[in-house]
C-alpha atoms as a PDB file:
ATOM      1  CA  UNK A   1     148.299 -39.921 -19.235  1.00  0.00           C
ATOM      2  CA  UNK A   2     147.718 -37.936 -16.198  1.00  0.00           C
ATOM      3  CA  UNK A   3     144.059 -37.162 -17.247  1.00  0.00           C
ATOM      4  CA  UNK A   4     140.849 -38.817 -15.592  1.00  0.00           C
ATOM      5  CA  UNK A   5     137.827 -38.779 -16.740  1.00  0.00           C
ATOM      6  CA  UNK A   6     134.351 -39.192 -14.828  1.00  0.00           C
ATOM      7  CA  UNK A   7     131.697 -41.095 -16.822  1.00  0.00           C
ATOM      8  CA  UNK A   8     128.367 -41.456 -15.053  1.00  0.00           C
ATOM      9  CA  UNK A   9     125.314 -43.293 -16.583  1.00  0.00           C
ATOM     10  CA  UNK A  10     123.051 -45.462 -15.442  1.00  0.00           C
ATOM     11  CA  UNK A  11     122.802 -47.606 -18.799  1.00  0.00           C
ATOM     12  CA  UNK A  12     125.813 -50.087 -18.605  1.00  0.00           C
ATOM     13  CA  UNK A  13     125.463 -50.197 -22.565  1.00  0.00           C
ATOM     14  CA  UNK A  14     126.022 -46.663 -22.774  1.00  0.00           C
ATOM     15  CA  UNK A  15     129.288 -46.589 -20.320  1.00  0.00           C
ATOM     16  CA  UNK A  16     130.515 -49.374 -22.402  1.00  0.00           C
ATOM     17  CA  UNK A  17     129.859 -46.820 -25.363  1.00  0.00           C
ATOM     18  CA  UNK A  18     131.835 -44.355 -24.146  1.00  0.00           C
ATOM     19  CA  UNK A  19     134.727 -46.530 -22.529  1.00  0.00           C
ATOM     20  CA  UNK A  20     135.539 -47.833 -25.639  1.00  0.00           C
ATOM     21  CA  UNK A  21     137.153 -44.411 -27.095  1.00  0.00           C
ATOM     22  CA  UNK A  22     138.473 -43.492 -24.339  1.00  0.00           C
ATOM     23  CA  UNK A  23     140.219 -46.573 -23.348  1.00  0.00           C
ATOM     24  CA  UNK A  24     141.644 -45.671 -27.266  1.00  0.00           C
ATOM     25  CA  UNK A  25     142.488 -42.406 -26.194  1.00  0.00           C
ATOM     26  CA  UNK A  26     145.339 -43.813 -23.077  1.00  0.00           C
ATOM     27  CA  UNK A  27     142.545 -41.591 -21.046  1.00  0.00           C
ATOM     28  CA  UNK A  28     142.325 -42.873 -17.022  1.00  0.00           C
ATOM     29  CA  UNK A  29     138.354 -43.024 -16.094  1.00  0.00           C
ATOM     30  CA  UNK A  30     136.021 -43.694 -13.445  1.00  0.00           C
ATOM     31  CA  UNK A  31     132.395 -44.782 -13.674  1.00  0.00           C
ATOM     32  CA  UNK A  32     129.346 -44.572 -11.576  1.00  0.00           C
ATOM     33  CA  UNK A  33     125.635 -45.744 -12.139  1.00  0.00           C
ATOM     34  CA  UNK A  34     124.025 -42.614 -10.754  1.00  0.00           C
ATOM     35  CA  UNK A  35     124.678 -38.785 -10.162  1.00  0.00           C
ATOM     36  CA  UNK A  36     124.505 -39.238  -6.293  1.00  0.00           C
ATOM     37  CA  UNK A  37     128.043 -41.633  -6.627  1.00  0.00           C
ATOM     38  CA  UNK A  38     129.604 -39.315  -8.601  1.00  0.00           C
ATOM     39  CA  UNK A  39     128.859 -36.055  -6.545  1.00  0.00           C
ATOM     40  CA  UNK A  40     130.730 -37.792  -3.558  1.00  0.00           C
ATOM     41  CA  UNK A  41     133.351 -39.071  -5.254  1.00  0.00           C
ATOM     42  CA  UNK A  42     133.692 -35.913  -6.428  1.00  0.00           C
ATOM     43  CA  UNK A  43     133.053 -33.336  -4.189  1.00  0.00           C
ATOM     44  CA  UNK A  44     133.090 -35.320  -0.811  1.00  0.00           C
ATOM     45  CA  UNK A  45     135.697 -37.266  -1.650  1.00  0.00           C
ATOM     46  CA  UNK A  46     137.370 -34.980  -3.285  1.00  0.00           C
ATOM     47  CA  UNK A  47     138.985 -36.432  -5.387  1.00  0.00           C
ATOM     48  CA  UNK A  48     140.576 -35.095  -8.838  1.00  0.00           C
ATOM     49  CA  UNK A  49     138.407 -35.361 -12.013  1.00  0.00           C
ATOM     50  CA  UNK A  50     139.364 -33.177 -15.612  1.00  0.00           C
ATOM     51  CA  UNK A  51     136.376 -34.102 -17.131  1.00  0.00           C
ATOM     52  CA  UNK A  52     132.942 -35.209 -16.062  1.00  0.00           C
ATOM     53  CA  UNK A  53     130.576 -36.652 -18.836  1.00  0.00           C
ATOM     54  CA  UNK A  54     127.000 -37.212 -17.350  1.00  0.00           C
ATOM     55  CA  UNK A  55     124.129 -38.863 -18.579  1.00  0.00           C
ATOM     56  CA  UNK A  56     120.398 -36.383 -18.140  1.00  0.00           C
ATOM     57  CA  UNK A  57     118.276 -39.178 -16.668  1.00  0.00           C
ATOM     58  CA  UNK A  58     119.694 -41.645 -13.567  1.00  0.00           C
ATOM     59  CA  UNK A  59     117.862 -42.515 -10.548  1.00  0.00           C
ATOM     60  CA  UNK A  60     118.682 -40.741  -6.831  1.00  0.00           C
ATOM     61  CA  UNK A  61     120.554 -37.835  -8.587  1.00  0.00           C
ATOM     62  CA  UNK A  62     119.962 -37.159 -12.268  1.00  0.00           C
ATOM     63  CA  UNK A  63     122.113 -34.858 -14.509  1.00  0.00           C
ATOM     64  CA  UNK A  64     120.789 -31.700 -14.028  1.00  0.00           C
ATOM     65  CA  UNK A  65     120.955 -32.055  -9.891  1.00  0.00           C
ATOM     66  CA  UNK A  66     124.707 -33.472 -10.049  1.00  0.00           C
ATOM     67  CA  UNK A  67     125.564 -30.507 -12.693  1.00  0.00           C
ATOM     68  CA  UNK A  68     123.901 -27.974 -10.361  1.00  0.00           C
ATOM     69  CA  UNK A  69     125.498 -29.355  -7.239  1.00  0.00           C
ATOM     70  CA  UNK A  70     128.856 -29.383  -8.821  1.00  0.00           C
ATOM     71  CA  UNK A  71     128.726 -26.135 -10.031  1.00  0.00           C
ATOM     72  CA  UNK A  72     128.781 -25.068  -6.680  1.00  0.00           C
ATOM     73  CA  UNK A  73     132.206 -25.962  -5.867  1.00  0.00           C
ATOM     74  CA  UNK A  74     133.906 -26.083  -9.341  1.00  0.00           C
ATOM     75  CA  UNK A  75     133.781 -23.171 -12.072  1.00  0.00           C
ATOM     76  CA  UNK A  76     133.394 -24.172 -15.355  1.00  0.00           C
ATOM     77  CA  UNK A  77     137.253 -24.231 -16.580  1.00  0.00           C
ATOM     78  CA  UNK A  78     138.298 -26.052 -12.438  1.00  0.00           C
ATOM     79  CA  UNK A  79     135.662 -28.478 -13.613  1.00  0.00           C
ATOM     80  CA  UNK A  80     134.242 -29.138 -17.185  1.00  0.00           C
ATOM     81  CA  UNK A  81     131.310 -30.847 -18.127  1.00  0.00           C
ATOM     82  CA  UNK A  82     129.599 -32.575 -20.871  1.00  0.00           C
ATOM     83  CA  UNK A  83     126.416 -33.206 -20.631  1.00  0.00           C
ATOM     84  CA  UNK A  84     124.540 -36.286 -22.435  1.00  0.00           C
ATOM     85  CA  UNK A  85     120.980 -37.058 -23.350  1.00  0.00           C
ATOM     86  CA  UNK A  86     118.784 -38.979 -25.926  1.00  0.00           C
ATOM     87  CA  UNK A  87     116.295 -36.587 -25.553  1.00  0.00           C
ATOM     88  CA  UNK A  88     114.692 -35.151 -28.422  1.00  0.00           C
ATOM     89  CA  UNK A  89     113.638 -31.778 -27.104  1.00  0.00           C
ATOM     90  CA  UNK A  90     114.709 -28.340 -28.474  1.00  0.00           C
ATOM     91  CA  UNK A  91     115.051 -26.997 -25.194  1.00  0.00           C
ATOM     92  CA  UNK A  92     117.348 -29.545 -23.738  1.00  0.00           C
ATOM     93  CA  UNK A  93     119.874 -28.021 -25.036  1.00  0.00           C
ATOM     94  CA  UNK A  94     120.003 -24.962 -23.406  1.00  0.00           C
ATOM     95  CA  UNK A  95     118.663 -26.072 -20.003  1.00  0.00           C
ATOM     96  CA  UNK A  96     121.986 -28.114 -19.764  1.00  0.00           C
ATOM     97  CA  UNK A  97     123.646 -24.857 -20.511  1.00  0.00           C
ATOM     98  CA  UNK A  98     122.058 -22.985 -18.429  1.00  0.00           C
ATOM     99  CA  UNK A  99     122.501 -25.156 -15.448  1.00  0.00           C
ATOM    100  CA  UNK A 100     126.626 -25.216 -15.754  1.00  0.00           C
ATOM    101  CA  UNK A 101     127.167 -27.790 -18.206  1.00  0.00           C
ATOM    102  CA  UNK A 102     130.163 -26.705 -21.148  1.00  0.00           C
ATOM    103  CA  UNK A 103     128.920 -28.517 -23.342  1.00  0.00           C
ATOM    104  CA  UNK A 104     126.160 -31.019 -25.004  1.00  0.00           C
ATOM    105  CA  UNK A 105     126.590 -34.492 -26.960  1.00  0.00           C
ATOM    106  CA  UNK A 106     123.316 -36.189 -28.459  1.00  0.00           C
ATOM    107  CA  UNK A 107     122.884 -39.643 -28.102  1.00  0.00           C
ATOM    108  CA  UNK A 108     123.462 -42.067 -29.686  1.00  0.00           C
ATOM    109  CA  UNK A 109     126.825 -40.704 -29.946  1.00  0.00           C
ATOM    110  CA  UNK A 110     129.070 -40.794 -32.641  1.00  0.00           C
ATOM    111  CA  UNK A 111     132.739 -41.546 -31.662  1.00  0.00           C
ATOM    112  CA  UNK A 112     134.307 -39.040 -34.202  1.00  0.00           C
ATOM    113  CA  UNK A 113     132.118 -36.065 -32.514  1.00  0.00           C
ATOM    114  CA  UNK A 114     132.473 -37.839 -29.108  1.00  0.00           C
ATOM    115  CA  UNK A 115     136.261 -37.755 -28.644  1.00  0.00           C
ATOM    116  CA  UNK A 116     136.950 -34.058 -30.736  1.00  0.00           C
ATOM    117  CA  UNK A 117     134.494 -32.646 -28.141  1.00  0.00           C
ATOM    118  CA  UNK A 118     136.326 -34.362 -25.394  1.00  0.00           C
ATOM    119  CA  UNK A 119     139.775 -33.354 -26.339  1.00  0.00           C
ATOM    120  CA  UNK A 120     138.439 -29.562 -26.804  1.00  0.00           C
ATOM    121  CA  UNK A 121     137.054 -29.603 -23.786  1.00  0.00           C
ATOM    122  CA  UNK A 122     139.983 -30.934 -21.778  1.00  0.00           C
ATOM    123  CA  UNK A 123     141.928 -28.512 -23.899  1.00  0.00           C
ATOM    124  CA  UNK A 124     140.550 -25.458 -22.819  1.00  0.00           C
ATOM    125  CA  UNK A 125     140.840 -26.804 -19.209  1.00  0.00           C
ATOM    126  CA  UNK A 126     144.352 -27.279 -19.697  1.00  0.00           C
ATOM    127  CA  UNK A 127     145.069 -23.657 -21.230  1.00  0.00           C
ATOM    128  CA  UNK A 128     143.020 -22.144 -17.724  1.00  0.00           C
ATOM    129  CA  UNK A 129     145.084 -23.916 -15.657  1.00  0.00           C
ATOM    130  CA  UNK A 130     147.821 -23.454 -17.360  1.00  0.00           C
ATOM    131  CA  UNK A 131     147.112 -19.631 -17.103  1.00  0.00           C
ATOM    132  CA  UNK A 132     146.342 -19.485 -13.507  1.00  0.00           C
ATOM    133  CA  UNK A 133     149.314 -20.774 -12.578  1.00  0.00           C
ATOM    134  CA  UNK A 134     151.141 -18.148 -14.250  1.00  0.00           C
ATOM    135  CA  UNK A 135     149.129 -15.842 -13.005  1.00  0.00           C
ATOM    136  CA  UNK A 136     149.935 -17.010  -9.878  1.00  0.00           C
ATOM    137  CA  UNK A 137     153.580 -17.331 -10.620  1.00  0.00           C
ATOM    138  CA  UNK A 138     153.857 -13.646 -11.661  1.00  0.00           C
ATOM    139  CA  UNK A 139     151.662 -12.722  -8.589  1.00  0.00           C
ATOM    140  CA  UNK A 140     154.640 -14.315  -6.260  1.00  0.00           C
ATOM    141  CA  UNK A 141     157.382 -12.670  -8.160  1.00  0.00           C
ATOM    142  CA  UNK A 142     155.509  -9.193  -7.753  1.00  0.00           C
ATOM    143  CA  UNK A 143     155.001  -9.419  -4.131  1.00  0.00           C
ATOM    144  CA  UNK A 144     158.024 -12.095  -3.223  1.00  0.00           C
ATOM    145  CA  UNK A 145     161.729 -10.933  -2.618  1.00  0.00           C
ATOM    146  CA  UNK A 146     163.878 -13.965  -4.671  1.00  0.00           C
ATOM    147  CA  UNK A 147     166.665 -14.335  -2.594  1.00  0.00           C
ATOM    148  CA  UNK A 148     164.565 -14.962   0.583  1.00  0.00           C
ATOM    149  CA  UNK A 149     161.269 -15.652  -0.282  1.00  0.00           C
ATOM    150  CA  UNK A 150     160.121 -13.121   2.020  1.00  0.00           C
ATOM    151  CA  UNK A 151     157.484 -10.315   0.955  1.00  0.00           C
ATOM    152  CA  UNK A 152     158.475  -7.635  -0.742  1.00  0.00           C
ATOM    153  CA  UNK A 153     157.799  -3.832  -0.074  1.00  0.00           C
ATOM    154  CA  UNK A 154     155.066  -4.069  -2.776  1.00  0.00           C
ATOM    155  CA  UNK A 155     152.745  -6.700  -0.956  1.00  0.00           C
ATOM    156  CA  UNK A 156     153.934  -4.480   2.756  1.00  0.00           C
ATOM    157  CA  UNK A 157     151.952  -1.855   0.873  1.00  0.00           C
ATOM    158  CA  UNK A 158     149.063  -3.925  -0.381  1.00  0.00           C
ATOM    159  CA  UNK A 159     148.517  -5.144   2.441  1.00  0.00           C
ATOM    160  CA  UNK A 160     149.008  -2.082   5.434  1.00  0.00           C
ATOM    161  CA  UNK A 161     145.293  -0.978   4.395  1.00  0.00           C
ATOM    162  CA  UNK A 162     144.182  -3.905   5.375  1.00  0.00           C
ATOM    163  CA  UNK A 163     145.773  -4.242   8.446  1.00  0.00           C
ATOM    164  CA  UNK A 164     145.329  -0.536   9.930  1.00  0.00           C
ATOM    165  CA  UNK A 165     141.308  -1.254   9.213  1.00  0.00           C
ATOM    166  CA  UNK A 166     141.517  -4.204  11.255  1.00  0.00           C
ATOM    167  CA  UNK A 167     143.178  -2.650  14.084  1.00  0.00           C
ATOM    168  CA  UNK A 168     140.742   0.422  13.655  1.00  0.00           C
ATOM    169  CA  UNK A 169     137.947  -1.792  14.046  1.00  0.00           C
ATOM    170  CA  UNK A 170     139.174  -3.757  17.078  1.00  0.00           C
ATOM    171  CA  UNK A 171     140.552  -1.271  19.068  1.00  0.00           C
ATOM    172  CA  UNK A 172     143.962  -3.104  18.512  1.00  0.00           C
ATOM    173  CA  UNK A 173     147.300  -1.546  17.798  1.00  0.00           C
ATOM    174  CA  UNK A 174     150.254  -2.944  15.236  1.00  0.00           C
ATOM    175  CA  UNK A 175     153.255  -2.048  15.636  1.00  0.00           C
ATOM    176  CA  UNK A 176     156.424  -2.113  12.793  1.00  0.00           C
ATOM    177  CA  UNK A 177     159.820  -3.412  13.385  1.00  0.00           C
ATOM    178  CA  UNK A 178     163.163  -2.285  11.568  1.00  0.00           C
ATOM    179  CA  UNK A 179     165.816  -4.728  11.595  1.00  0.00           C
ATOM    180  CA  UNK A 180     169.088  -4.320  10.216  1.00  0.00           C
ATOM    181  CA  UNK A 181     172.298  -6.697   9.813  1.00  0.00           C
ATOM    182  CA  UNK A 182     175.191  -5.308  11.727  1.00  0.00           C
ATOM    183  CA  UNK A 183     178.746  -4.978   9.387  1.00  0.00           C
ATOM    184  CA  UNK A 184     176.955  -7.215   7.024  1.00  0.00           C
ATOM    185  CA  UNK A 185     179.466  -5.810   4.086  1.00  0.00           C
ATOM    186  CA  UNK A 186     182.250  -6.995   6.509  1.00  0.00           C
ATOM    187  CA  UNK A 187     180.500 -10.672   5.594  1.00  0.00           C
ATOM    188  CA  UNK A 188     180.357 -10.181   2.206  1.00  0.00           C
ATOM    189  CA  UNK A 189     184.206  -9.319   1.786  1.00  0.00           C
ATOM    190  CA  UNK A 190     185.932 -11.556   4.246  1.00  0.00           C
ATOM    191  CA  UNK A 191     183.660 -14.943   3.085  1.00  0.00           C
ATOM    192  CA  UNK A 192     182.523 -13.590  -0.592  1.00  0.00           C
ATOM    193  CA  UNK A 193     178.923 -12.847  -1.613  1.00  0.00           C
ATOM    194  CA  UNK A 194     177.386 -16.225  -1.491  1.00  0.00           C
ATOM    195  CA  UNK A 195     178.505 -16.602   2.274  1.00  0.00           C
ATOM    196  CA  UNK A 196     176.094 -12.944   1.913  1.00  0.00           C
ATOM    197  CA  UNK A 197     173.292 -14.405  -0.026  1.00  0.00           C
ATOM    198  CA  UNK A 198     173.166 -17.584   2.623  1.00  0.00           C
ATOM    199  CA  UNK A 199     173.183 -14.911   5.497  1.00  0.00           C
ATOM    200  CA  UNK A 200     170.325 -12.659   3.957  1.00  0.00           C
ATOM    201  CA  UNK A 201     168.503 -16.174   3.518  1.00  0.00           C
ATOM    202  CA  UNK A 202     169.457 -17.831   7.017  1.00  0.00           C
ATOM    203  CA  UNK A 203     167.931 -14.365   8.804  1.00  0.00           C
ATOM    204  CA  UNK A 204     164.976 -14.847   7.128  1.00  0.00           C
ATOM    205  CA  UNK A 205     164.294 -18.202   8.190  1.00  0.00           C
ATOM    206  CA  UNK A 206     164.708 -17.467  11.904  1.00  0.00           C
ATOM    207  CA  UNK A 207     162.766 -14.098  11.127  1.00  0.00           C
ATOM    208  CA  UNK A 208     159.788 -16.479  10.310  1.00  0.00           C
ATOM    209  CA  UNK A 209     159.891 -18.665  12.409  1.00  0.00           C
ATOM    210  CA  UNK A 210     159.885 -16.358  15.084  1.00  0.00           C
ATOM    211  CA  UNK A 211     157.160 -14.770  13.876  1.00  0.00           C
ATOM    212  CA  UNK A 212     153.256 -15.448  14.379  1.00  0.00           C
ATOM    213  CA  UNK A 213     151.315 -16.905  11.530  1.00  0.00           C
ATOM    214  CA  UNK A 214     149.555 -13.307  11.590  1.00  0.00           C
ATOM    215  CA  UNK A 215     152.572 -11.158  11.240  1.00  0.00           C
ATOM    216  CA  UNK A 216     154.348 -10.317   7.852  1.00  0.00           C
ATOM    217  CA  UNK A 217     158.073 -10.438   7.286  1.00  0.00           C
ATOM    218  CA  UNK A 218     159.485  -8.538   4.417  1.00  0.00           C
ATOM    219  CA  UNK A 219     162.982  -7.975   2.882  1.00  0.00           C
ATOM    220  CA  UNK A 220     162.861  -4.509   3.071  1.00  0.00           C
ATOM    221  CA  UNK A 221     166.234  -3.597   1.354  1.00  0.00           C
ATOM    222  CA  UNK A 222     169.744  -4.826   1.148  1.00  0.00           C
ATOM    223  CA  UNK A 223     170.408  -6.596   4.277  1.00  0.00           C
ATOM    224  CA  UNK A 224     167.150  -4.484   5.842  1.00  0.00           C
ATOM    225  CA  UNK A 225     164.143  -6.474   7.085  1.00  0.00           C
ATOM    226  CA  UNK A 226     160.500  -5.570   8.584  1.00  0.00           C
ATOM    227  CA  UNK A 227     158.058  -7.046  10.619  1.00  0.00           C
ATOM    228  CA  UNK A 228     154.469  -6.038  10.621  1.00  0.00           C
ATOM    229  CA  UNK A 229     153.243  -7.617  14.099  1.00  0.00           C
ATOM    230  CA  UNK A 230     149.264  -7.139  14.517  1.00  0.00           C
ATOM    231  CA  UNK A 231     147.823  -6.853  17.535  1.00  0.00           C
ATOM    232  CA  UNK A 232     150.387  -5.827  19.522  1.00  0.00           C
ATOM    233  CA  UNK A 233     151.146  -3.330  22.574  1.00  0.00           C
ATOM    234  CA  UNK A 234     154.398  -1.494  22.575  1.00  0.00           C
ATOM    235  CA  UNK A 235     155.483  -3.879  25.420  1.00  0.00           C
ATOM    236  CA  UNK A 236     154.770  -6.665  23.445  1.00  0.00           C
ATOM    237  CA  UNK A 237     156.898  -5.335  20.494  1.00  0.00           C
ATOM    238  CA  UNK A 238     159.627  -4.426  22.075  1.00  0.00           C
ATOM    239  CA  UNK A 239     160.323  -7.863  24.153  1.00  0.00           C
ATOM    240  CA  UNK A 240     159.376  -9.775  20.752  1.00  0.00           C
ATOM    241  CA  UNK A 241     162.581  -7.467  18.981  1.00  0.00           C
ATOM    242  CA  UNK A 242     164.652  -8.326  22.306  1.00  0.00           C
ATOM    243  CA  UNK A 243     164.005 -11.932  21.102  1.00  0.00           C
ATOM    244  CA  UNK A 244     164.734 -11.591  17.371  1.00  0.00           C
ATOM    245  CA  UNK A 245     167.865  -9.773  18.535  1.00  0.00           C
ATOM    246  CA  UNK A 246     168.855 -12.816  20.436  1.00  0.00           C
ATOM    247  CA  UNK A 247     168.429 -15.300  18.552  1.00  0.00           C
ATOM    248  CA  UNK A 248     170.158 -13.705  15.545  1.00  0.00           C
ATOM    249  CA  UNK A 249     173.380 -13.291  18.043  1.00  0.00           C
ATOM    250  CA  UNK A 250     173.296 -16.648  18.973  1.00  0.00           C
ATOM    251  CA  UNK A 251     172.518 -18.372  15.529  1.00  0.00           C
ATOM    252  CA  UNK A 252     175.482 -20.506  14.302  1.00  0.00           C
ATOM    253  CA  UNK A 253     175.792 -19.577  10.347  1.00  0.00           C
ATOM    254  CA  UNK A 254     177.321 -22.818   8.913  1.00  0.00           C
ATOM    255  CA  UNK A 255     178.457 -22.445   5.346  1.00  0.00           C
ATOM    256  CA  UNK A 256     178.925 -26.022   3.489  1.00  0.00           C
ATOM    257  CA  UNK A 257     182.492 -24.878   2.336  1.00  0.00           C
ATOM    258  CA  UNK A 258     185.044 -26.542   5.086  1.00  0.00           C
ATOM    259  CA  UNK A 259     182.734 -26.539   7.326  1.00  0.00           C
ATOM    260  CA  UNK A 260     182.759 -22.737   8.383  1.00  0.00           C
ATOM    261  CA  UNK A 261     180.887 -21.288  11.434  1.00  0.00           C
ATOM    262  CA  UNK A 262     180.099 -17.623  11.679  1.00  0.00           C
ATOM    263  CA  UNK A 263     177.677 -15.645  13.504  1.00  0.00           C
ATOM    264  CA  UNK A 264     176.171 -11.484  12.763  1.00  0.00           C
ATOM    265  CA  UNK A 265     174.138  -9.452  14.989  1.00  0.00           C
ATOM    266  CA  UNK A 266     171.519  -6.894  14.240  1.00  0.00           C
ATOM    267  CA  UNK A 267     170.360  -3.510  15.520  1.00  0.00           C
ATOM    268  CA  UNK A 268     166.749  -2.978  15.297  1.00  0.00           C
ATOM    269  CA  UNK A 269     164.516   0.000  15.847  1.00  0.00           C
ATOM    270  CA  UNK A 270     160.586  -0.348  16.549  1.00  0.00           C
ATOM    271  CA  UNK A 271     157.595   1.437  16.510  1.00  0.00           C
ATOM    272  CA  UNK A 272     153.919   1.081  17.290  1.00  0.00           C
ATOM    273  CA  UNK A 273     151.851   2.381  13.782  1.00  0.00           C
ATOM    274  CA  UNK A 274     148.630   4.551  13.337  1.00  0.00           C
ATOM    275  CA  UNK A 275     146.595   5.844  10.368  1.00  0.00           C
ATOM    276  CA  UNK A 276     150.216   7.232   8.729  1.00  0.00           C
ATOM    277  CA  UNK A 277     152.221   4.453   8.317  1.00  0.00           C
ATOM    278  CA  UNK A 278     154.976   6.009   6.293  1.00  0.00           C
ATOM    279  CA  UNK A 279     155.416   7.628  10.009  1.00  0.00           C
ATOM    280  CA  UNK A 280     155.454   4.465  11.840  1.00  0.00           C
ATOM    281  CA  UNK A 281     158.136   3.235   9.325  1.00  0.00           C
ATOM    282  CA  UNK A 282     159.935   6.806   9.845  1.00  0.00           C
ATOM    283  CA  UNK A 283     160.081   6.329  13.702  1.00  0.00           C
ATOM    284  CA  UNK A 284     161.501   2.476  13.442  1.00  0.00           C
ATOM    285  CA  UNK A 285     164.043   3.588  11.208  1.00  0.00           C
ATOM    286  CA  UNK A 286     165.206   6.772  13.372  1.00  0.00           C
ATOM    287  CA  UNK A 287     165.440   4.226  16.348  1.00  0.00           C
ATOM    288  CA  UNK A 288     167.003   1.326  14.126  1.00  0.00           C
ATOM    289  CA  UNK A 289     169.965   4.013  13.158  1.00  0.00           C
ATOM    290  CA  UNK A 290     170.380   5.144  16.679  1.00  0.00           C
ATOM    291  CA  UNK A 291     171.205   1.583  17.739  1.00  0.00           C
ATOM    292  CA  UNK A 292     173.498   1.532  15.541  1.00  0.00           C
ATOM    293  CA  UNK A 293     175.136   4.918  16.439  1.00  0.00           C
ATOM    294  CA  UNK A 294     175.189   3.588  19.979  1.00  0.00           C
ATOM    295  CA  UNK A 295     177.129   0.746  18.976  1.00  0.00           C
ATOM    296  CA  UNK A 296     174.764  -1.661  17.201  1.00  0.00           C
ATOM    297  CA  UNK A 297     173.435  -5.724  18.678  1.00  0.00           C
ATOM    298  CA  UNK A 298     170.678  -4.070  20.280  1.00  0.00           C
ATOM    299  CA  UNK A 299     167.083  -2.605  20.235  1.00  0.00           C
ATOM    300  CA  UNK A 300     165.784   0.908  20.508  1.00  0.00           C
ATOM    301  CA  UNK A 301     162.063   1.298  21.620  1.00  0.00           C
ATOM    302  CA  UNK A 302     162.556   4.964  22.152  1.00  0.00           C
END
């Protein structure tokens, strides 16, 4: 029911030939008299079409100029399209083809042929999409801590390359920021683990919100957090972990049972990074321990 189809033809007889089915079919459809319409409605407009079926010859913008233009924003599974003509040339065919159509109905068309080539097209659509978003999904649960929703160290990793070339190539520097919940096993067995699991999740949020949209938070481990701030001078980072520090001490953790109010603090260690960033990492994490040897709620630059 959610499908829409795009019909475009300039032959009102021939629309009204291909309606007909599809009205039979529950399908949703729109209709335009030549391929310029349908381009902007389309890609202008943008708005969302499973299936455009397009008539070969239409004044302003015929098939083979709307296919071609189309192809340009949509792949062939994003997109599908079925291609009509009454022409009786061999070659037809595979011009169509070649130009990004999926497939080709002769007219006059047959409703039998008509609808089974609709419904295969629209089902291989549905299978792609279907397949990219799994893909997708799988891609987030790779690189995405559950709890949190923070990165993981797996997309840290995937991503460090990138970063360190960046900063090689503009002269910048990044630095890295270990950050670590102080007695957070203390929370855990005076309010349970959920009170935990809200904590973890809480610290998060004011992790990313504190953060620029070009710096990447990640659950490192356990109640362990990073922050990989580009472009960055050591002053920089070490006010911006002065900050984080702060506004974890003074966040007011409200859990929904009676109404409770607790707060944690965190020590955090930082570090500006080079070409070895298992060093960088190496250096936070000396500097996050030592603030919490020194008696922890507080930052160590060095």
């Amino acid at each position: 029911m959610a499908t829409k189809i795009l019909l475009c033809d300039d032959s009102k007889t021939a629309r009204m030939l291909m309606k007909q089915p599809i009205m039979n079919q529950n399908l949703a459809f729109v209709e335009f008299f030549d391929g310029k319409e349908a381009f902007e409605y389309v890609v202008k407009n943008k708005h969302p079409i499973d299936l455009l079926i397009t008539d070969v010859n239409m004044p302003k913008m015929d098939g083979f100029d709307l296919i071609r233009h189309i192809r340009l924003q949509y792949n062939f599974n994003e997109l599908p399209i079925l291609a009509l003509s009454g022409s009786e040339k061999s070659s037809m065919v595979a011009q169509l083809l070649k130009t990004g159509a999926n497939d080709y109905i002769s007219k006059p068309l047959y409703n039998e042929e008509f609808l089974t080539r609709i419904n295969m097209t629209l089902e291989q659509s549905r299978l792609y999409k279907e397949n990219q978003a799994l893909i997708e999904k799988l891609q987030a649960m790779a690189t995405t801590d559950f709890l949190t929703k923070l990165y993981n160290r797996n997309y840290f990793f995937s991503t460090i390359k990138h970063v360190q070339a960046q900063a090689k190539r503009t002269n910048y520097q990044y630095g890295v920021i270990m950050l670590d919940i102080d007695y957070f096993k203390k929370v855990n067995d005076t309010f349970g683990h959920d009170a935990g699991d809200f904590t973890l999740v809480e610290i998060a949020k004011t992790l990313q919100e504190a953060a620029r949209e070009s710096d990447i938070v990640c659950r490192w481990g356990g109640e362990e957090f990073l922050i990989l701030v580009q472009k960055s001078t050591f002053e920089e980072l070490c006010n911006f972990a002065r900050r984080i520090r702060l506004l974890i001490e003074k966040k007011d953790l409200v859990l929904d049972v009676d109404a409770l109010t607790f707060h944690v603090t965190a020590s955090i260690g930082v570090a500006l990074g080079d070409d070895n960033i298992e060093a960088a990492i190496s250096t936070a994490d000396a500097r996050l321990y030592r603030a919490k040897e020194n008696g922890r709620n507080q930052v160590v630059c060095n």
